[in-house]
Protein backbone atom coordinates (compact mmCIF):
# COMPACT_ATOMS: atom_id res chain seq x y z
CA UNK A 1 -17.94 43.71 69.62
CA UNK A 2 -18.47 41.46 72.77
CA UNK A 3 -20.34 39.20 71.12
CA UNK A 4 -23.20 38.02 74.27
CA UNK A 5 -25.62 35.88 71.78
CA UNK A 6 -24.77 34.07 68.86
CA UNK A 7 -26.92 31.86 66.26
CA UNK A 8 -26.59 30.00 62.80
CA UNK A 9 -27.89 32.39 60.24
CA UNK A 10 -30.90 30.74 58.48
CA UNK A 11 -29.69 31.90 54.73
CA UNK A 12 -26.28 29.86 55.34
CA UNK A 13 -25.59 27.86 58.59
CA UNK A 14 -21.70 28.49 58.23
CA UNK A 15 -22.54 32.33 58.93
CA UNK A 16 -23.53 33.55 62.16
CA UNK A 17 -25.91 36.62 63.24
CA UNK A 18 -23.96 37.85 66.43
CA UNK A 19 -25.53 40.54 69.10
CA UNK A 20 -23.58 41.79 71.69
CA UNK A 21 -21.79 45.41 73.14
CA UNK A 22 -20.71 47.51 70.58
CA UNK A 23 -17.14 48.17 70.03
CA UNK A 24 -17.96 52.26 70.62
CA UNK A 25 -19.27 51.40 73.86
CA UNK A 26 -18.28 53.40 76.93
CA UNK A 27 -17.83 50.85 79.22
CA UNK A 28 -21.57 50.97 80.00
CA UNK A 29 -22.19 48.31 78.09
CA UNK A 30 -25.24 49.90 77.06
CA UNK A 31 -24.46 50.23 73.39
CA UNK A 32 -25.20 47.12 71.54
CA UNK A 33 -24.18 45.93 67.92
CA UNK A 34 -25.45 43.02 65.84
CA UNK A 35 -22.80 41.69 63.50
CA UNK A 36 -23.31 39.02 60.18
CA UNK A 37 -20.20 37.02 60.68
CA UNK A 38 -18.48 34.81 58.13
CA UNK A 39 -15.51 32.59 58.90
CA UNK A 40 -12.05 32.78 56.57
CA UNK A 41 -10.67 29.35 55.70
CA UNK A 42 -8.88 28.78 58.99
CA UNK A 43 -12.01 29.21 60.81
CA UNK A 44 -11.67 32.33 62.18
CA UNK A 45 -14.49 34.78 62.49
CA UNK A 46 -13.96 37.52 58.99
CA UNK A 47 -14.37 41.40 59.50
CA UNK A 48 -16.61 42.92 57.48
CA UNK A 49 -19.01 46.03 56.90
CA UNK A 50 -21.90 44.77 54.94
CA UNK A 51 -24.70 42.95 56.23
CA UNK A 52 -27.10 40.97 53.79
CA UNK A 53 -30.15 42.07 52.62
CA UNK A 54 -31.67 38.61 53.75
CA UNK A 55 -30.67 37.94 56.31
CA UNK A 56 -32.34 41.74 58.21
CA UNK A 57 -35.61 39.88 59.38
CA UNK A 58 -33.78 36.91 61.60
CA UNK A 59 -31.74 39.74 62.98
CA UNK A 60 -34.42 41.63 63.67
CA UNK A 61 -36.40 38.63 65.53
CA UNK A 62 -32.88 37.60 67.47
CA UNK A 63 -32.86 41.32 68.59
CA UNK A 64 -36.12 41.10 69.76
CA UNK A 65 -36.30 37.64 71.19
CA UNK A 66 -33.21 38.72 73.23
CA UNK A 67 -34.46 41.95 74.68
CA UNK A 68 -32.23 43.87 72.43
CA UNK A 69 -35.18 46.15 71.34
CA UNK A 70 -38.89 45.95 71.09
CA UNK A 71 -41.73 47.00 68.56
């Protein structure tokens, strides 16, 4: 992902909701991803597939608030 907006996720500030162009992207950058991101113990931003349950609505309202998608 090319991460383009970032913020602390509300159900633990050292996690961060990420939206940006989605790694299958065709160079359009038309595709776009959100990401839950964690950070391993040397600060770097973890890999991961699962997104928590929780933590849905704030990604929903960043996706929105950023033009992302609407209702």
């Amino acid at each position: 992902m090319e991460v383009e907006h970032k913020e602390h996720a509300k159900i633990d500030p050292n996690c961060e909701i990420r939206l940006g162009v989605a790694s299958w992207d065709d160079g359009s950058k038309t595709s776009k991803s959100v990401k839950y991101t964690w950070f391993d113990k040397n600060g770097k931003a973890a890999r991961g597939g699962e997104f928590p349950v929780e933590a849905l609505p704030q990604a929903l309202d960043f996706a929105i608030r950023k033009g992302y998608i609407s209702l």
